[in-house]
N, C-alpha and C. Protein backbone atom coordinates (compact mmCIF):
# COMPACT_ATOMS: atom_id res chain seq x y z
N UNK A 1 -10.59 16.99 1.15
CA UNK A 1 -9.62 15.93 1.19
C UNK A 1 -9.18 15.76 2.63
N UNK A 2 -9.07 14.75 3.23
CA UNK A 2 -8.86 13.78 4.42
C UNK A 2 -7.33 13.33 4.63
N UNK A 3 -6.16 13.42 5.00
CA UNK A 3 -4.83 12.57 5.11
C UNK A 3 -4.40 13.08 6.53
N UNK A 4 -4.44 11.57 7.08
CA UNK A 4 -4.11 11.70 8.67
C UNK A 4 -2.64 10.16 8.56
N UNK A 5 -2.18 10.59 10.04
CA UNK A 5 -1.59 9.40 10.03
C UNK A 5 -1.71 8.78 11.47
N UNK A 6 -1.45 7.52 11.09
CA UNK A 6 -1.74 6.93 12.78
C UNK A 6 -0.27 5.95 13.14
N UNK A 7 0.26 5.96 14.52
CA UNK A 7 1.71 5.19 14.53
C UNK A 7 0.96 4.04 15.15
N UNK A 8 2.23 3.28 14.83
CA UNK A 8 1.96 1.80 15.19
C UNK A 8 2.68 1.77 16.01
N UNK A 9 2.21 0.60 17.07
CA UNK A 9 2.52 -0.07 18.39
C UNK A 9 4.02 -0.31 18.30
N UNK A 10 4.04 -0.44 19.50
CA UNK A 10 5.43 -0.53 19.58
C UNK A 10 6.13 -1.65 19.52
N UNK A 11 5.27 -2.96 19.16
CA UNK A 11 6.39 -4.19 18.57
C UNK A 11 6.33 -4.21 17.08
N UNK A 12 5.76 -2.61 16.29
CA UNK A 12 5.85 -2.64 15.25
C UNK A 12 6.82 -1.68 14.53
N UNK A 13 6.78 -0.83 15.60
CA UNK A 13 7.40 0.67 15.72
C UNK A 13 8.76 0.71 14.69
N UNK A 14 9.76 -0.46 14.65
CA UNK A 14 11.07 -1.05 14.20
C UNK A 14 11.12 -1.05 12.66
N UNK A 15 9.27 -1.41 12.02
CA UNK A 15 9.27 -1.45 11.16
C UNK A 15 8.55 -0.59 10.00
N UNK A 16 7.66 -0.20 11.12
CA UNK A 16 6.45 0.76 10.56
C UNK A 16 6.75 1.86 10.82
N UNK A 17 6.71 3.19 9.64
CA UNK A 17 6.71 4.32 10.42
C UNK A 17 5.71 4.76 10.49
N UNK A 18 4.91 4.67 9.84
CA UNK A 18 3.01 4.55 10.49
C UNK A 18 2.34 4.28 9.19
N UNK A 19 0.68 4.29 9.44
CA UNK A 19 -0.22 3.79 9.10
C UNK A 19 -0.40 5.31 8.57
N UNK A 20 -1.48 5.15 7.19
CA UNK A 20 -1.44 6.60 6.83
C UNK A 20 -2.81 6.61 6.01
N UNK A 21 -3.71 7.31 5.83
CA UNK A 21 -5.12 7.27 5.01
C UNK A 21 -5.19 8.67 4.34
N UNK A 22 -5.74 8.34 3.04
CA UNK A 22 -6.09 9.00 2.04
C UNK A 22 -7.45 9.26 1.97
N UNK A 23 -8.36 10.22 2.00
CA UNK A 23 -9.80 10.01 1.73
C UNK A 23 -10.18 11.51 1.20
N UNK A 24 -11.10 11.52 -0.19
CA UNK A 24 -11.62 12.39 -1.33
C UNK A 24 -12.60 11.76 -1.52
N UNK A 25 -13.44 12.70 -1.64
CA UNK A 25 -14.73 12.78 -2.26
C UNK A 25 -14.54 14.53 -3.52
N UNK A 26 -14.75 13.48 -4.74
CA UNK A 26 -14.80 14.45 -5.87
C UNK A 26 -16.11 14.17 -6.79
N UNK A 27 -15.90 14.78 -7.77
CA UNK A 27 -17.29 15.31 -8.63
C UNK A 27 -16.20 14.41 -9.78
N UNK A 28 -16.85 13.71 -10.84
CA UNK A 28 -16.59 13.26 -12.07
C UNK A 28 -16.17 14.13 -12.69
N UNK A 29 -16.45 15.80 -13.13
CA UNK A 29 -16.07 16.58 -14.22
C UNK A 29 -14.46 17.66 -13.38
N UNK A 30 -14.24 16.98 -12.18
CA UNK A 30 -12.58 17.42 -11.79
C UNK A 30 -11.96 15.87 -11.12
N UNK A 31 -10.71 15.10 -12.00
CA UNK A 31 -10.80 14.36 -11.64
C UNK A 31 -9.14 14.81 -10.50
N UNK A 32 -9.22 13.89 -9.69
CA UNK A 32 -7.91 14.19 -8.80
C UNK A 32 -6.81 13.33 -9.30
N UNK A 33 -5.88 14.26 -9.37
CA UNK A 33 -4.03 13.71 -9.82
C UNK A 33 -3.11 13.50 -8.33
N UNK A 34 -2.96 12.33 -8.39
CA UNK A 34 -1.91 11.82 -7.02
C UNK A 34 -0.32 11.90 -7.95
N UNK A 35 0.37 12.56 -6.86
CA UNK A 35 1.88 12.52 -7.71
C UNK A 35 2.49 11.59 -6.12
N UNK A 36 3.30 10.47 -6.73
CA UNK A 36 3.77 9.70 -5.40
C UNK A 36 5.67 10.09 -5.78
N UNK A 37 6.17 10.56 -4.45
CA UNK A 37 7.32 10.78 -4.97
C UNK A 37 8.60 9.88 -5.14
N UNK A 38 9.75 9.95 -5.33
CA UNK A 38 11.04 9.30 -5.40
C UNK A 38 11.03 9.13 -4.14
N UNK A 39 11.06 7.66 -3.25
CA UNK A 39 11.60 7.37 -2.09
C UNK A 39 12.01 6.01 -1.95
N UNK A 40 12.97 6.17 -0.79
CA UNK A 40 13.39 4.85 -0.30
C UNK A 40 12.96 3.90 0.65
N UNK A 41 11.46 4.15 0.76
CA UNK A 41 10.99 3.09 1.93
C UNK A 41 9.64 2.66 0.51
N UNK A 42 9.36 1.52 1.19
CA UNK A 42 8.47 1.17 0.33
C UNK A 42 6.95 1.17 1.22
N UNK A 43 5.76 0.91 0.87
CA UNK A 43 4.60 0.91 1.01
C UNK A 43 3.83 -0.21 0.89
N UNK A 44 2.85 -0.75 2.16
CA UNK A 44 1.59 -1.60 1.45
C UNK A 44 0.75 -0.49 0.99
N UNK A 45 -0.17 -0.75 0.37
CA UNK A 45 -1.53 0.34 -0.25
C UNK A 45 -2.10 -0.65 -0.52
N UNK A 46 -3.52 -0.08 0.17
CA UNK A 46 -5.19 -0.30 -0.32
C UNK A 46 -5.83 0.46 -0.25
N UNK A 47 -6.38 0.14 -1.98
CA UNK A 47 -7.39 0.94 -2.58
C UNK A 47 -8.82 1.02 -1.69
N UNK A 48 -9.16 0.74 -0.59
CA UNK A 48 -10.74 0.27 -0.19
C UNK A 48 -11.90 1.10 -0.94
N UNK A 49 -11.51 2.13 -1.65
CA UNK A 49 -12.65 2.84 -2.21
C UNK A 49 -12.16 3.35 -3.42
N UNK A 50 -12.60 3.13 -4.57
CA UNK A 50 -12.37 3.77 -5.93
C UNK A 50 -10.80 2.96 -6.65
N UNK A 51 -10.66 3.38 -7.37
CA UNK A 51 -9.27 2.83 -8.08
C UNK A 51 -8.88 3.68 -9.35
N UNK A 52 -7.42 3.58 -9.09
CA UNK A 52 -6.15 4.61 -9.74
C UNK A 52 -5.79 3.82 -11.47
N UNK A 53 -5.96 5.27 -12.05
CA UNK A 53 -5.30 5.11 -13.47
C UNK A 53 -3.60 5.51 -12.99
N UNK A 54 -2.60 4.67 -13.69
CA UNK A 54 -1.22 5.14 -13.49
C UNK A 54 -1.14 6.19 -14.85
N UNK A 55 -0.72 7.23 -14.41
CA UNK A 55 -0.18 8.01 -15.91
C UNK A 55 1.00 7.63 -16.50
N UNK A 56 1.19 6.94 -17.64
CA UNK A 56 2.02 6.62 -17.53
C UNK A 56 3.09 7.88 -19.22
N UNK A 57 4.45 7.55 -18.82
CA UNK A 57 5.58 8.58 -19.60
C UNK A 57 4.69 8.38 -21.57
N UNK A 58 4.69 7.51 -21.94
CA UNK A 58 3.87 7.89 -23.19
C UNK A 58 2.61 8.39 -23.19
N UNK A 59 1.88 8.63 -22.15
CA UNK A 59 0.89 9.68 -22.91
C UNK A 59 -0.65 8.68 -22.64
N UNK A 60 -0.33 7.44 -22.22
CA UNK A 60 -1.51 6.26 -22.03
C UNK A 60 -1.55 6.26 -20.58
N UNK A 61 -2.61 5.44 -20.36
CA UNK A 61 -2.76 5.18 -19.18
C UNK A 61 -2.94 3.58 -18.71
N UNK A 62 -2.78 3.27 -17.33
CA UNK A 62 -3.33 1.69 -17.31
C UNK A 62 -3.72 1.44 -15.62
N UNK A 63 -4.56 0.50 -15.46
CA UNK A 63 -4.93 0.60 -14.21
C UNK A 63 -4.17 0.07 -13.10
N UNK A 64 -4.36 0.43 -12.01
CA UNK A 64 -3.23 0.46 -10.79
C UNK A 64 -4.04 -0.69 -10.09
N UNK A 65 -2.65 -1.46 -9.25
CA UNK A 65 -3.23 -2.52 -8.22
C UNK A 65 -4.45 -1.90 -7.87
N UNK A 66 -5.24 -2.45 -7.10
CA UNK A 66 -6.34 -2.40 -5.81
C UNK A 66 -5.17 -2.46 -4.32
N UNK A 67 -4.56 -3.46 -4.16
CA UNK A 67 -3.77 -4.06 -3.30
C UNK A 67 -2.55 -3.85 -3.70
N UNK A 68 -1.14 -3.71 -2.78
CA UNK A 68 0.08 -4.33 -3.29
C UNK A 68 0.71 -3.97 -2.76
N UNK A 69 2.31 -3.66 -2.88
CA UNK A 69 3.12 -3.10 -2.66
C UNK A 69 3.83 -2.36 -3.75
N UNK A 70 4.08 -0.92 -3.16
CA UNK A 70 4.81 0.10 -3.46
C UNK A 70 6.06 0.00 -3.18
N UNK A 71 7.09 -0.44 -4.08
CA UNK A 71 8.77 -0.62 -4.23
C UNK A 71 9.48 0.95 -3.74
N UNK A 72 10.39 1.07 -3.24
CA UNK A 72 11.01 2.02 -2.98
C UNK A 72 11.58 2.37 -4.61
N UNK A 73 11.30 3.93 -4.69
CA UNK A 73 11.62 4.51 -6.08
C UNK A 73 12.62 5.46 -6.37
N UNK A 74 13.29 5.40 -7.60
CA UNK A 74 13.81 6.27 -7.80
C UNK A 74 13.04 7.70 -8.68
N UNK A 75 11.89 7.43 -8.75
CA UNK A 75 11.15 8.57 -9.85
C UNK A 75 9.87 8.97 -9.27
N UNK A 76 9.26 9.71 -9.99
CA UNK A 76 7.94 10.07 -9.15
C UNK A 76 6.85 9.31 -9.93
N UNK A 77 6.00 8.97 -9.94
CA UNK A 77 4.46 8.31 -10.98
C UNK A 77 3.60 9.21 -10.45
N UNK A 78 2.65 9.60 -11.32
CA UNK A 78 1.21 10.00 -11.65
C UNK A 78 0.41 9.15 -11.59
N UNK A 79 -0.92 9.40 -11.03
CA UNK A 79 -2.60 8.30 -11.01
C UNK A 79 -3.27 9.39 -11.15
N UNK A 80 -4.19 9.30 -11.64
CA UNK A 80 -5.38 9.93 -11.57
C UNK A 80 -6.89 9.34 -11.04
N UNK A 81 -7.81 9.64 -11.18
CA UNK A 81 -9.09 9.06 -10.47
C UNK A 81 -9.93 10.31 -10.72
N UNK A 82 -11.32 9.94 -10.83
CA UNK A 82 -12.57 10.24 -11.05
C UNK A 82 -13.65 10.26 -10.74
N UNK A 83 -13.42 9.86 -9.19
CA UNK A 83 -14.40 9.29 -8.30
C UNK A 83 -13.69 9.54 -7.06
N UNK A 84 -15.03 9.29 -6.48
CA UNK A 84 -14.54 9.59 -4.58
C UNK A 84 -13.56 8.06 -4.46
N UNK A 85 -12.24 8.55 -3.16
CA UNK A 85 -11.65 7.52 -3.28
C UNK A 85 -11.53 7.33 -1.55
N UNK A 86 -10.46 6.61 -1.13
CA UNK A 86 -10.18 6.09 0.29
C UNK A 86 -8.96 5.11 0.03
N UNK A 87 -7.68 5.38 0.74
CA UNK A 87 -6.61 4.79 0.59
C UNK A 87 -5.91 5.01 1.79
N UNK A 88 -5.49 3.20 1.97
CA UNK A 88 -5.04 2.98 3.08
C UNK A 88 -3.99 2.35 3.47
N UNK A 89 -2.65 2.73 3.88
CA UNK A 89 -1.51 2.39 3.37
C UNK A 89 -0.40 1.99 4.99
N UNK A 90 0.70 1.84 4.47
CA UNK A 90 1.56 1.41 6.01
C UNK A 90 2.79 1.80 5.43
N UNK A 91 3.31 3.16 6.25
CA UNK A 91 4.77 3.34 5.48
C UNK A 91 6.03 2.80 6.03
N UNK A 92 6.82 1.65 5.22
CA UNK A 92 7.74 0.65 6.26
C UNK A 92 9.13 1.58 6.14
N UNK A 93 9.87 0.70 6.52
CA UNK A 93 11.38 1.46 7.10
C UNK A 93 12.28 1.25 5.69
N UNK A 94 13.14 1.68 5.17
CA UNK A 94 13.81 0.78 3.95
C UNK A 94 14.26 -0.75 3.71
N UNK A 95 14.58 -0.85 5.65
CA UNK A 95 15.20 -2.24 5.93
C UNK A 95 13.85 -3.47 6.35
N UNK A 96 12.49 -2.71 5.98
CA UNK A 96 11.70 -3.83 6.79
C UNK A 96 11.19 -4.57 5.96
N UNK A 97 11.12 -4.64 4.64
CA UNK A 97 10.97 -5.81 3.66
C UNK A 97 11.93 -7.06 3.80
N UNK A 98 12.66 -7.06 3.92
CA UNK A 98 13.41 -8.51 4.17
C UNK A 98 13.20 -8.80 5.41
N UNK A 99 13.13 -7.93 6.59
CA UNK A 99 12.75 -8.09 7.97
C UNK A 99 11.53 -9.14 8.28
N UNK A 100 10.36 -8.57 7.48
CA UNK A 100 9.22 -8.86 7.96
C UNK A 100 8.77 -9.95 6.70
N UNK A 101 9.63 -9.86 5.41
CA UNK A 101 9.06 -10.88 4.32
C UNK A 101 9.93 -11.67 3.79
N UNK A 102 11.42 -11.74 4.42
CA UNK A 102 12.52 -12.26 3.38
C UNK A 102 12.91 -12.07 2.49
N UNK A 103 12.48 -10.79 1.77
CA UNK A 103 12.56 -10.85 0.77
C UNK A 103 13.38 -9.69 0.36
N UNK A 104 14.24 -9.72 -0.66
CA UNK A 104 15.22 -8.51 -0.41
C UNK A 104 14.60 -7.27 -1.47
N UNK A 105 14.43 -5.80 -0.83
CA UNK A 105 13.72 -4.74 -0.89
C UNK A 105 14.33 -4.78 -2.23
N UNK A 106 15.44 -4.72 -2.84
CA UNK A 106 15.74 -4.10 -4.50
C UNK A 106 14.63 -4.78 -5.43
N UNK A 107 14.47 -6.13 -4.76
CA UNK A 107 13.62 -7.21 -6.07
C UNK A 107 12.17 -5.69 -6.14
N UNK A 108 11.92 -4.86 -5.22
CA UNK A 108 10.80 -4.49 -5.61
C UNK A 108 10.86 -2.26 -6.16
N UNK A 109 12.19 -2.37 -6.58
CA UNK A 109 12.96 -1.17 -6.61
C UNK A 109 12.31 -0.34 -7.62
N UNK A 110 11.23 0.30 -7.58
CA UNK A 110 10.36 1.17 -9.02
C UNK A 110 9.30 0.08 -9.72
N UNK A 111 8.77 -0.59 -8.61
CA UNK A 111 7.94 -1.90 -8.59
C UNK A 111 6.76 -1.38 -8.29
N UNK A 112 5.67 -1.77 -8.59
CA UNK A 112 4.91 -1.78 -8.03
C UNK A 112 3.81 -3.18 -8.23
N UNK A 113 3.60 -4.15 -7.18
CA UNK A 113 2.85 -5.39 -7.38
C UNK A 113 1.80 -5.54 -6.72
N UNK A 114 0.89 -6.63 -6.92
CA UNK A 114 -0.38 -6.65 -6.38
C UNK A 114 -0.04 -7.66 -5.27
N UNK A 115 -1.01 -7.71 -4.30
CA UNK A 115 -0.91 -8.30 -3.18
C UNK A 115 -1.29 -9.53 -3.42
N UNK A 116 -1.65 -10.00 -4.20
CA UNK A 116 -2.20 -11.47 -4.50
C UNK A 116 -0.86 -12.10 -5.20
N UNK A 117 -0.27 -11.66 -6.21
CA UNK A 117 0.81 -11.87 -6.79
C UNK A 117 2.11 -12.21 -5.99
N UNK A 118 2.50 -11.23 -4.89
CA UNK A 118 3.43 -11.73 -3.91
C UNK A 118 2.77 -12.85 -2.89
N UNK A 119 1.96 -12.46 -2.29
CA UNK A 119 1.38 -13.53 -1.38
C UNK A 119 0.69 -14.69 -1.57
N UNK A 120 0.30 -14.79 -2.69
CA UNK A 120 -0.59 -15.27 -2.79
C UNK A 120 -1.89 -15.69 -1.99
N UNK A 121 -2.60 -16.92 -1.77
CA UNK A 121 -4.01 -16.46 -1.50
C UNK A 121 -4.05 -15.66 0.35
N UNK A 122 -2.61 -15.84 0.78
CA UNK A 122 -2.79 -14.79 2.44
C UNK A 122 -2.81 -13.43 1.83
N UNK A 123 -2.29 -13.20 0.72
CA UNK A 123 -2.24 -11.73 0.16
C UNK A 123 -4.41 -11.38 -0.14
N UNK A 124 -4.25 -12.37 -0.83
CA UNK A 124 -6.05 -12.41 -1.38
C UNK A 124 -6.43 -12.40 0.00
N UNK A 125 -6.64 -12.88 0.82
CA UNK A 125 -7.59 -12.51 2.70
C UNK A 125 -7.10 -11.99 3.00
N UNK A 126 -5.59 -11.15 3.06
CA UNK A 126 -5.50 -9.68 3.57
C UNK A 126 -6.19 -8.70 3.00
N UNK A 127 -6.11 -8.73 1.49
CA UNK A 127 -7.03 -7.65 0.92
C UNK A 127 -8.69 -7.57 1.21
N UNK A 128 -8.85 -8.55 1.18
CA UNK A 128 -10.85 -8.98 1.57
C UNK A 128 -11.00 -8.54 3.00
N UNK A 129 -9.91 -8.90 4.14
CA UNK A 129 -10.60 -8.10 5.19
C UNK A 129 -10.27 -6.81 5.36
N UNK A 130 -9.27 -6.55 4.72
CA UNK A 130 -8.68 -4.68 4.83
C UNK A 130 -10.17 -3.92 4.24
N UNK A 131 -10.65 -4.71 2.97
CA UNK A 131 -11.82 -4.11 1.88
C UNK A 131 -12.98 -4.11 2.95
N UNK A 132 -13.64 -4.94 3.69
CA UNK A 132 -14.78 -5.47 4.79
C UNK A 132 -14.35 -4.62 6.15
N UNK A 133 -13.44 -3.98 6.14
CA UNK A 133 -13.40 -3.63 7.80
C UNK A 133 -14.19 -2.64 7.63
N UNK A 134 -14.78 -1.98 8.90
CA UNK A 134 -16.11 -1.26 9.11
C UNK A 134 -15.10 0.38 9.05
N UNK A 135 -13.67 0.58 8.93
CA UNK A 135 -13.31 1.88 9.45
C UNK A 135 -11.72 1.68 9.85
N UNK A 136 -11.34 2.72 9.36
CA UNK A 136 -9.35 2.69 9.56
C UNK A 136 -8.72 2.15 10.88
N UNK A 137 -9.63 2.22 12.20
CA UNK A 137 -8.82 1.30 13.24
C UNK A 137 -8.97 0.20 13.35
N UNK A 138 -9.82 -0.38 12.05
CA UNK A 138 -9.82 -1.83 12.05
C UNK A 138 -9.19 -2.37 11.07
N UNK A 139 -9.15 -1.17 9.93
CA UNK A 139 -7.87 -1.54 9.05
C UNK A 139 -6.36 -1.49 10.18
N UNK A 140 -5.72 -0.77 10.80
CA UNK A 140 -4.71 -1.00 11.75
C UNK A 140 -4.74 -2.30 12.19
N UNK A 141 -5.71 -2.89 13.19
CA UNK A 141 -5.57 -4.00 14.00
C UNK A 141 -5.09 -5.13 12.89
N UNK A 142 -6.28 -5.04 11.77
CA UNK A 142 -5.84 -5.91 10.82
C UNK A 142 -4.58 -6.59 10.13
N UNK A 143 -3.99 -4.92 9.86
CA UNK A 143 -2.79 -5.39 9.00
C UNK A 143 -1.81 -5.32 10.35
N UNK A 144 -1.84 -4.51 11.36
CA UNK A 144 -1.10 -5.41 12.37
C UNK A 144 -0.67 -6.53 12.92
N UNK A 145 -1.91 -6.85 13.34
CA UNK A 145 -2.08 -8.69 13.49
C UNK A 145 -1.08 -9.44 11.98
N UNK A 146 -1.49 -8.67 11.12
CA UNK A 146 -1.07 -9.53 9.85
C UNK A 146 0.41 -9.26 9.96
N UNK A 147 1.21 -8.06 9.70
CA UNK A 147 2.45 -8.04 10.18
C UNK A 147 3.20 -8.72 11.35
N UNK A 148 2.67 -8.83 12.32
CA UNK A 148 2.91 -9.66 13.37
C UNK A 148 3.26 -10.86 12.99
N UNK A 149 2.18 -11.65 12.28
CA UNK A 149 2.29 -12.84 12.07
C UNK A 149 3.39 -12.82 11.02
N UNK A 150 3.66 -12.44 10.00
CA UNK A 150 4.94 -12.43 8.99
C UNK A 150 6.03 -13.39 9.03
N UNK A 151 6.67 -13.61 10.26
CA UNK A 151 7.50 -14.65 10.32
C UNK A 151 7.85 -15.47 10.07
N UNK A 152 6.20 -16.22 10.67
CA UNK A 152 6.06 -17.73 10.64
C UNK A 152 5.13 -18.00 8.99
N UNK A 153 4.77 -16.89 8.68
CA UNK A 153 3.92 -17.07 7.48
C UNK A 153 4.85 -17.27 5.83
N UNK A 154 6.06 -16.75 6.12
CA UNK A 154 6.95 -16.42 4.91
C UNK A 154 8.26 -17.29 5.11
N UNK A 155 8.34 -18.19 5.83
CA UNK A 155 9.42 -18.88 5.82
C UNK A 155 10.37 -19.14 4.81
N UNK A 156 9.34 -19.82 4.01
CA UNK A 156 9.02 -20.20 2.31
C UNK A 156 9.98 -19.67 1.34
N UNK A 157 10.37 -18.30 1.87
CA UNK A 157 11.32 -16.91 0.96
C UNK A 157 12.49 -17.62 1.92
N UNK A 158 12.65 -17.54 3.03
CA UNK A 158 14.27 -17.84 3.44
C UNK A 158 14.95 -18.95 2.54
């Protein structure tokens, strides 16, 4: 198992507390359990390799974004997986969801949504080039550039 983190630039620094990757390679007959804990900053995540069952409190299971955002939580969730995976994520500040999207952080409080769903289709071409980049410093530039732009892209929410 692979988990590094990388910081972001410094006109991002305000919002990002960094860039962070997940990477496993497993065997089908041990599958790997992710426990994500109770916190107050929320998360983008991409799946670029494999995809998460949520465990969920009855005893079922159901499948997890590919893309989205991770709501700041009060509880912990379970995923599991069964396959080699790769996950690639941006951990923001508590205050940088309305900062960078207008949008006020409670709407997404023990949330978790897909990136197409909030953004719509800029959410759908963020995910397609995060999925196509050749390697994690091109996932950075990517969703950098894309954070950057945020401003002028989300008006729409003010």
């Amino acid at each position: 198992m692979k988990y590094y983190t990388i910081q972001p630039s410094s006109e991002l620094s305000g919002y990002v507390r960094y860039f962070w990757v997940l990477e496993c390679d497993i065997s089908r007959d041990q599958p790997y359990i992710h426990r994500s804990m109770a916190d107050g900053c929320a998360e983008l995540i991409f799946h670029y390799q494999g995809r998460f069952d949520e465990l969920l409190i009855n005893g079922t299971s159901e499948k997890s974004f590919i893309s989205g955002i991770h709501g700041q939580a009060q509880k912990h969730s379970r995923f599991t997986i069964n396959e080699s995976f790769g996950i690639f994520g941006v951990y923001l500040y508590p205050y940088a969801l309305p900062k960078l999207f207008s949008i006020p952080a409670e709407e997404f409080s023990n949330q978790m949504v897909d990136i197409a769903s909030l953004l719509g289709q800029k959410g759908k071409d963020l995910e397609e080039q995060i999925m196509l980049a050749g390697d994690n410093s091109q996932r950075v530039k990517i969703l950098s550039a894309f954070l950057k732009s945020t401003k002028s892209l989300f008006k729409i929410f003010s």
